[in-house]
PDB file of N, CA and C in Angstrom:
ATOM      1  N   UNK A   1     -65.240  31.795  -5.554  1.00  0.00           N
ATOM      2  CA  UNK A   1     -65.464  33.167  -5.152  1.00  0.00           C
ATOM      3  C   UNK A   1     -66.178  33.175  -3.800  1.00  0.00           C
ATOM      4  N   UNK A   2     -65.975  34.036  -2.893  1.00  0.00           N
ATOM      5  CA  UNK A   2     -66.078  33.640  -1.368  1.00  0.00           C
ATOM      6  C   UNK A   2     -67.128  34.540  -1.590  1.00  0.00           C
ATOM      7  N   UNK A   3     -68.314  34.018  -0.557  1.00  0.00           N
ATOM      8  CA  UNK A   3     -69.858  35.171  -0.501  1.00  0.00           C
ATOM      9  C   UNK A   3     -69.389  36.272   0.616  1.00  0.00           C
ATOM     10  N   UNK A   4     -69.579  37.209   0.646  1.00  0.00           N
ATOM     11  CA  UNK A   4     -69.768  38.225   1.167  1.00  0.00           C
ATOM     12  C   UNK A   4     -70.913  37.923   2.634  1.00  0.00           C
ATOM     13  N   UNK A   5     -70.581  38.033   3.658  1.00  0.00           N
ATOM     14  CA  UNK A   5     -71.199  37.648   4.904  1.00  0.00           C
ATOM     15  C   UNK A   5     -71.876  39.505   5.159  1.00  0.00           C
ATOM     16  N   UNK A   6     -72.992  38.923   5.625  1.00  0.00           N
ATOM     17  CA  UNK A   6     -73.868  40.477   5.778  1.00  0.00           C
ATOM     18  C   UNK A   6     -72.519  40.646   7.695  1.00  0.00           C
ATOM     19  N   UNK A   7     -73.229  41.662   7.463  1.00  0.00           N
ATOM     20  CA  UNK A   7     -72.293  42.683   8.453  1.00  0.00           C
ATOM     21  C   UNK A   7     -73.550  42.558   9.721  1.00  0.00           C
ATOM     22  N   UNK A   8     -73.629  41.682  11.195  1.00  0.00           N
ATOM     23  CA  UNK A   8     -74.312  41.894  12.186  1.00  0.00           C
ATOM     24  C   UNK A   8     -73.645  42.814  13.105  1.00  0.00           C
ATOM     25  N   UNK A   9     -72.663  43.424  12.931  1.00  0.00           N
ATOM     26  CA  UNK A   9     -72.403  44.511  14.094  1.00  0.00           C
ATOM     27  C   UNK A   9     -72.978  45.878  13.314  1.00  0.00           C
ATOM     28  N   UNK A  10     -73.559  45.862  11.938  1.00  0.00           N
ATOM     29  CA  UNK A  10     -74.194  47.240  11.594  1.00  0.00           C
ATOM     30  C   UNK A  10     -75.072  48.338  12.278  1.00  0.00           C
ATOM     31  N   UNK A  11     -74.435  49.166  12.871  1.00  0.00           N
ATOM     32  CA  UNK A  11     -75.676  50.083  13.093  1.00  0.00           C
ATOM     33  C   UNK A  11     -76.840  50.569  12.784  1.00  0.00           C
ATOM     34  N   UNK A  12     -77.778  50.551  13.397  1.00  0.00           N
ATOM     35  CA  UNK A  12     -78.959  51.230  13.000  1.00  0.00           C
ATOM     36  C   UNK A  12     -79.554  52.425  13.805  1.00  0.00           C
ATOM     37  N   UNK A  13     -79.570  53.159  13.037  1.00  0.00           N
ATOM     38  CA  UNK A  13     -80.626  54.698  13.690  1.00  0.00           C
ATOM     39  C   UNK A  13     -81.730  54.933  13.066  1.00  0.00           C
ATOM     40  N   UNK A  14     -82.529  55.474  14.079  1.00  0.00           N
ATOM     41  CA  UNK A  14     -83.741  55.681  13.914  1.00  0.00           C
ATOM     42  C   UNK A  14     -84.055  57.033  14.605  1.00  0.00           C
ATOM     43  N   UNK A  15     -85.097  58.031  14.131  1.00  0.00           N
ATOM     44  CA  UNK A  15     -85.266  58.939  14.048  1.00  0.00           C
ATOM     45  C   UNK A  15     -85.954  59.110  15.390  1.00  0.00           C
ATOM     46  N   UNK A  16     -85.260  59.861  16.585  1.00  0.00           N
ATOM     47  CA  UNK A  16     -85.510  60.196  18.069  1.00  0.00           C
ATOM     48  C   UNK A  16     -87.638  60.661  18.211  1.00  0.00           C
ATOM     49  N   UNK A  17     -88.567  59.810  18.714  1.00  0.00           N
ATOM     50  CA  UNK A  17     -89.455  60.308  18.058  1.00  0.00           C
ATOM     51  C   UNK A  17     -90.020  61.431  19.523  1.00  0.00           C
ATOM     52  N   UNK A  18     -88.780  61.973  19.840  1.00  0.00           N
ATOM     53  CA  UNK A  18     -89.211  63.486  20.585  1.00  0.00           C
ATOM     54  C   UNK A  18     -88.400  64.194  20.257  1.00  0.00           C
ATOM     55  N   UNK A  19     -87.435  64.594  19.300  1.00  0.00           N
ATOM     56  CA  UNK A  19     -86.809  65.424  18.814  1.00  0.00           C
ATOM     57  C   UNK A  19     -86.601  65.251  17.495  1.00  0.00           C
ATOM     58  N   UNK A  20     -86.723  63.812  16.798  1.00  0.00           N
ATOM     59  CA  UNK A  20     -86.149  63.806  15.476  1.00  0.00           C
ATOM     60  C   UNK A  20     -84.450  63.506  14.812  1.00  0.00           C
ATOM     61  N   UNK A  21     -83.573  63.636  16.063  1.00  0.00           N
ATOM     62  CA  UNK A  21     -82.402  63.252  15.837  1.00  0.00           C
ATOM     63  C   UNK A  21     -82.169  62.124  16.194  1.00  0.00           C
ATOM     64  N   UNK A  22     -80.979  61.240  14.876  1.00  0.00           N
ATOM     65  CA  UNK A  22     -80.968  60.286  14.891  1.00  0.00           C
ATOM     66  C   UNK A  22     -80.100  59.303  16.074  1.00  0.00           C
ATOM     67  N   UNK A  23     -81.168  58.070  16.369  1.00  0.00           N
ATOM     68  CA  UNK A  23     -80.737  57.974  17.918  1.00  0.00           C
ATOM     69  C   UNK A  23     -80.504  56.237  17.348  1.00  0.00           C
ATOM     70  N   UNK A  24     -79.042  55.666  17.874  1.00  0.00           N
ATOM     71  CA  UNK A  24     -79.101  54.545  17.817  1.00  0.00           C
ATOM     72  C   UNK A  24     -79.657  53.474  18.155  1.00  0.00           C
ATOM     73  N   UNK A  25     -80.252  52.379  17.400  1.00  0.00           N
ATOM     74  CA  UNK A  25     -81.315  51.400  18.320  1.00  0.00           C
ATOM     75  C   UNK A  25     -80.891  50.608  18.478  1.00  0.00           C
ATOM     76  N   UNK A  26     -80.434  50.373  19.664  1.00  0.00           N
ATOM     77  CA  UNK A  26     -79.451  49.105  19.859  1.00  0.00           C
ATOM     78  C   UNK A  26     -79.254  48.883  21.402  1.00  0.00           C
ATOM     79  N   UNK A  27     -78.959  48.023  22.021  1.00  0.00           N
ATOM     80  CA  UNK A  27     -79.194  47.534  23.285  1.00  0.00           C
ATOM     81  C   UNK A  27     -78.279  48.644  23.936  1.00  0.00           C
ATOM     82  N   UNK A  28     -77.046  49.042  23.302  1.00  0.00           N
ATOM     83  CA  UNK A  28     -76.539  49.600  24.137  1.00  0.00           C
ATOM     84  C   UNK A  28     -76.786  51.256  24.260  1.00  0.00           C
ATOM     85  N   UNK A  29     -77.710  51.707  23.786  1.00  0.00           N
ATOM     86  CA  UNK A  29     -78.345  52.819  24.305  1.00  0.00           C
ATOM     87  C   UNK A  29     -79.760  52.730  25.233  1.00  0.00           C
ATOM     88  N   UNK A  30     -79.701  53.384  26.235  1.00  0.00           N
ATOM     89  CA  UNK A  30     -80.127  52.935  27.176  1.00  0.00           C
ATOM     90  C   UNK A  30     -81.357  53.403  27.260  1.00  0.00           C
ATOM     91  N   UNK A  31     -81.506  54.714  26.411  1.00  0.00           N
ATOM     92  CA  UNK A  31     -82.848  55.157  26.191  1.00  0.00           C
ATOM     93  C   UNK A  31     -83.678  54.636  24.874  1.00  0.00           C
ATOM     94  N   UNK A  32     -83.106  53.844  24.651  1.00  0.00           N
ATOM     95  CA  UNK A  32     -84.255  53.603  22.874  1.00  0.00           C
ATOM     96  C   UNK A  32     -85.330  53.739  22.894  1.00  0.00           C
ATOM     97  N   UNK A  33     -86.149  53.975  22.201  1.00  0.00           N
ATOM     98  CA  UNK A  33     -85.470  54.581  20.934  1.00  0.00           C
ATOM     99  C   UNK A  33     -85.613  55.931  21.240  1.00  0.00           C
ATOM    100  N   UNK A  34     -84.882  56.718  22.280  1.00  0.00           N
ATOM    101  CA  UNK A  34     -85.073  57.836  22.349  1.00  0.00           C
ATOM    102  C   UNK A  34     -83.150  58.336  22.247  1.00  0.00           C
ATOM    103  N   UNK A  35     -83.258  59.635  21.873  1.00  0.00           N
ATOM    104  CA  UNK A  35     -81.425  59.780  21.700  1.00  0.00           C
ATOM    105  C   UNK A  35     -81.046  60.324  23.085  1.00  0.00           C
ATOM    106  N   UNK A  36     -81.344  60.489  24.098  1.00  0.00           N
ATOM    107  CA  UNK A  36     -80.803  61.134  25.175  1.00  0.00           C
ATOM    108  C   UNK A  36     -82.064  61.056  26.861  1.00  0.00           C
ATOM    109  N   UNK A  37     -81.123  60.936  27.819  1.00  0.00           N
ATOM    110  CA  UNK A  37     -82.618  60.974  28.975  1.00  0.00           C
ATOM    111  C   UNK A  37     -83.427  61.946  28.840  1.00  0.00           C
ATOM    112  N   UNK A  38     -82.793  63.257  28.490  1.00  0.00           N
ATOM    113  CA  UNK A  38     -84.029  64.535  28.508  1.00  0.00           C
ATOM    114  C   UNK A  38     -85.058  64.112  27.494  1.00  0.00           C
ATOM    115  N   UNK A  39     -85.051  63.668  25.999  1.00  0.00           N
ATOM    116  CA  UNK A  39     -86.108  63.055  25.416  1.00  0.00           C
ATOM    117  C   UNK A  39     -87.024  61.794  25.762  1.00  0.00           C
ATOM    118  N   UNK A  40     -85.926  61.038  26.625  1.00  0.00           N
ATOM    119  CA  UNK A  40     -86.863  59.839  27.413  1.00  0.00           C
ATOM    120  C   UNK A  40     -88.077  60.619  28.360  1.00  0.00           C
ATOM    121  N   UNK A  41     -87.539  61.759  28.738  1.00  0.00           N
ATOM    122  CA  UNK A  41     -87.862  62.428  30.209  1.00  0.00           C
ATOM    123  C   UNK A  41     -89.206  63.267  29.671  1.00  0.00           C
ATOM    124  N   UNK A  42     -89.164  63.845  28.686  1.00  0.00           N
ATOM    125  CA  UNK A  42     -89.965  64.505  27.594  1.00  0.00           C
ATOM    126  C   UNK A  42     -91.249  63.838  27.954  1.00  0.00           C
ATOM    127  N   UNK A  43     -91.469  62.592  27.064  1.00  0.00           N
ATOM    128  CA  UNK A  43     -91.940  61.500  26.745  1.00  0.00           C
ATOM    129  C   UNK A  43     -93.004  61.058  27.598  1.00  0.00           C
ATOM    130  N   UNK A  44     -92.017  61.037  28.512  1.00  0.00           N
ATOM    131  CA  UNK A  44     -92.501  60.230  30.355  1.00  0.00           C
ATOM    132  C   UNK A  44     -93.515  61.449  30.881  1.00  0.00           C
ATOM    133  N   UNK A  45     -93.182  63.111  30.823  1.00  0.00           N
ATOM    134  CA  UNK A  45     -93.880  63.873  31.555  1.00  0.00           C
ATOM    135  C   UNK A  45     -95.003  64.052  30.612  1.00  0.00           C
ATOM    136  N   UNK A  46     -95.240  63.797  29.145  1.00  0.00           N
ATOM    137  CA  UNK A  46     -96.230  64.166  28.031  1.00  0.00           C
ATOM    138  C   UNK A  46     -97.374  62.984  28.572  1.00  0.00           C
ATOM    139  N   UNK A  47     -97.010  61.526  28.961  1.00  0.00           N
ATOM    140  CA  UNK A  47     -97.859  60.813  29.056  1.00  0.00           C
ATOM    141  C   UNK A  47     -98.453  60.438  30.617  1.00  0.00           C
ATOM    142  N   UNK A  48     -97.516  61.561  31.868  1.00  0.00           N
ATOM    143  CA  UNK A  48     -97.915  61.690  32.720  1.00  0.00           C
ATOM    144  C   UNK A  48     -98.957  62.475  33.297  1.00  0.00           C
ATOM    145  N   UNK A  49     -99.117  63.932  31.728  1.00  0.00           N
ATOM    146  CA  UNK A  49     -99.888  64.972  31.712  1.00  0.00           C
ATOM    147  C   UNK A  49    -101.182  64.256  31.089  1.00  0.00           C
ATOM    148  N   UNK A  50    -101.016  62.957  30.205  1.00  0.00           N
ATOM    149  CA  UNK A  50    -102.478  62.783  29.917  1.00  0.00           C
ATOM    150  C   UNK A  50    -102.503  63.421  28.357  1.00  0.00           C
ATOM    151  N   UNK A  51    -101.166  63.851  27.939  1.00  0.00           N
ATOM    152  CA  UNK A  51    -101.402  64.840  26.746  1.00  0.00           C
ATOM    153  C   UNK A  51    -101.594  64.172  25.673  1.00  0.00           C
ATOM    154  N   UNK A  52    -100.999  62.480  25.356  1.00  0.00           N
ATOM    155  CA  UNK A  52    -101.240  61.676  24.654  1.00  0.00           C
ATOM    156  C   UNK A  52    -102.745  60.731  24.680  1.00  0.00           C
ATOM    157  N   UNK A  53    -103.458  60.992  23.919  1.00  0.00           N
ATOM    158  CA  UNK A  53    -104.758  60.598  23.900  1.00  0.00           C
ATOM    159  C   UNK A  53    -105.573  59.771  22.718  1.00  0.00           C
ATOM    160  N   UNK A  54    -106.506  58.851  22.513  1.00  0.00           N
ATOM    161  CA  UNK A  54    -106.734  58.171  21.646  1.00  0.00           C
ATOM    162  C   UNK A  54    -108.063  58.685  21.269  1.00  0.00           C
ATOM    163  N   UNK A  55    -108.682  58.815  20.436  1.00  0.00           N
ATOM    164  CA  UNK A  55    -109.896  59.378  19.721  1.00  0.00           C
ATOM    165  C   UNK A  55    -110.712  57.927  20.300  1.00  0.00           C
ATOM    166  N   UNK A  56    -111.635  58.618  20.790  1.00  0.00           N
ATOM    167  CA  UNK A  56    -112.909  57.197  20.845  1.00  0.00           C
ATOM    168  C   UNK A  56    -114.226  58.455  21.635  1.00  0.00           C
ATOM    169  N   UNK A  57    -115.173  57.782  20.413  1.00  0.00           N
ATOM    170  CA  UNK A  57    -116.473  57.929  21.039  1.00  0.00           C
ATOM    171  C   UNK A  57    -116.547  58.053  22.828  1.00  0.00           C
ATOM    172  N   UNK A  58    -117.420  59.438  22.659  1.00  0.00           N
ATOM    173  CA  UNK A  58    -117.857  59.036  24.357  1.00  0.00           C
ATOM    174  C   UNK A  58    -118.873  57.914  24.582  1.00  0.00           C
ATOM    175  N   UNK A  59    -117.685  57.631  26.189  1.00  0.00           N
ATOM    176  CA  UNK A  59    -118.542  56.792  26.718  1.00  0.00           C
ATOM    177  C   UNK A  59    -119.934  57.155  27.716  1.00  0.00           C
ATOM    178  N   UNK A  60    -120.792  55.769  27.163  1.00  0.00           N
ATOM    179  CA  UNK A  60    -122.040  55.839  28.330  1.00  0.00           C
ATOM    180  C   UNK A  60    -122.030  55.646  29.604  1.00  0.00           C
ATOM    181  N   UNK A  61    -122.422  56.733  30.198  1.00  0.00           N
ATOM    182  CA  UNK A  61    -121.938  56.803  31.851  1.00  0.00           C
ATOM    183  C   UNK A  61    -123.618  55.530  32.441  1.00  0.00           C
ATOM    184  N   UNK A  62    -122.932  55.056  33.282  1.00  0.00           N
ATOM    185  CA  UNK A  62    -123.616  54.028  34.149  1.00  0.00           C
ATOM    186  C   UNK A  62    -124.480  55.036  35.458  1.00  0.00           C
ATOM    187  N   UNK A  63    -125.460  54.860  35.795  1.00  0.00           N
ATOM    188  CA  UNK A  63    -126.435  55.935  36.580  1.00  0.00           C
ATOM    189  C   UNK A  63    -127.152  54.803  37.591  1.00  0.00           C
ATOM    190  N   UNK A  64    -126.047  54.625  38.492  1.00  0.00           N
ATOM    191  CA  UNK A  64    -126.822  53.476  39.422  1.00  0.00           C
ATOM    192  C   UNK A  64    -127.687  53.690  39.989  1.00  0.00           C
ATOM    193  N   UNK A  65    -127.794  55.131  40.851  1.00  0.00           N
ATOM    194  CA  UNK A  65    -128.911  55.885  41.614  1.00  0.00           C
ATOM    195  C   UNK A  65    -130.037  55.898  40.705  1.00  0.00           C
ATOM    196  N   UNK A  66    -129.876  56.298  39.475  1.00  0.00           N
ATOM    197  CA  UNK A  66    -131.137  56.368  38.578  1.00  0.00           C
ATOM    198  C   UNK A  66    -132.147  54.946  38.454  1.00  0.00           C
ATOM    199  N   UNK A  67    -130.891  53.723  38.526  1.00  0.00           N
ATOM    200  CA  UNK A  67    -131.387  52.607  37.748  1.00  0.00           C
ATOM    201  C   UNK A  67    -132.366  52.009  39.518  1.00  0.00           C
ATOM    202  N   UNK A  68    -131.981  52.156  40.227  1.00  0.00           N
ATOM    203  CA  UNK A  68    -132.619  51.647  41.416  1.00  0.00           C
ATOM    204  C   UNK A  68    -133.498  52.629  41.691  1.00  0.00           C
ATOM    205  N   UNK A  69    -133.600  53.809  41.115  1.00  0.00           N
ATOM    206  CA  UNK A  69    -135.288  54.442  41.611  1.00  0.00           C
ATOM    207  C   UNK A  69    -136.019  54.241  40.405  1.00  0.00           C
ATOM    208  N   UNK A  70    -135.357  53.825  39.415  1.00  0.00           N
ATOM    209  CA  UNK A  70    -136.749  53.245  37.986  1.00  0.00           C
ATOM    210  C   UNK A  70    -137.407  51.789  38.649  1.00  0.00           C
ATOM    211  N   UNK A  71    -136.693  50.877  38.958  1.00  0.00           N
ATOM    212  CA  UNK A  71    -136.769  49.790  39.386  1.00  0.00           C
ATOM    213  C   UNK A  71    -137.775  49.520  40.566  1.00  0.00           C
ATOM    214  N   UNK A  72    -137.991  50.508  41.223  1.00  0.00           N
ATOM    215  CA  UNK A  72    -139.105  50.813  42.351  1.00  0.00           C
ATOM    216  C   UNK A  72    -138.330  50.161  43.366  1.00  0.00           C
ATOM    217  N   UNK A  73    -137.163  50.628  43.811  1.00  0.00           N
ATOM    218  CA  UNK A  73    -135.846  49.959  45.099  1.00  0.00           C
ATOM    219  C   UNK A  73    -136.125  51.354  45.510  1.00  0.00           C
TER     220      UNK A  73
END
């Protein structure tokens, strides 16, 4: 009885993650994993605006002027 060979030309999609429609992931789409340039384009202007951001504690600002008049400079 002959085995059954998995299938490597199978497609795979994955869910466009600026619209949600399913966008093929595969070399020959040129935007992956996005489904189209306007969602690549999306993407590109969201993280050009700064709109994508990571939660972290503020930081401690450095006060050089301060630290050289404690110092008696």
């Amino acid at each position: 009885m002959p085995t059954a060979k998995p299938d490597v030309a199978a497609e795979r999609y994955v869910p466009c993650p600026a619209c949600g429609a399913p966008s093929l992931f595969a070399a020959s789409n040129r935007w992956r994993p996005f489904c189209s340039p306007r969602c690549a384009g999306v993407d590109l202007g969201a993280w050009a605006s700064e709109s994508y951001r990571v939660a972290a504690p503020p930081a401690i600002e450095d006060d050089a002027e301060g630290d050289a008049t404690e110092r008696g400079h």
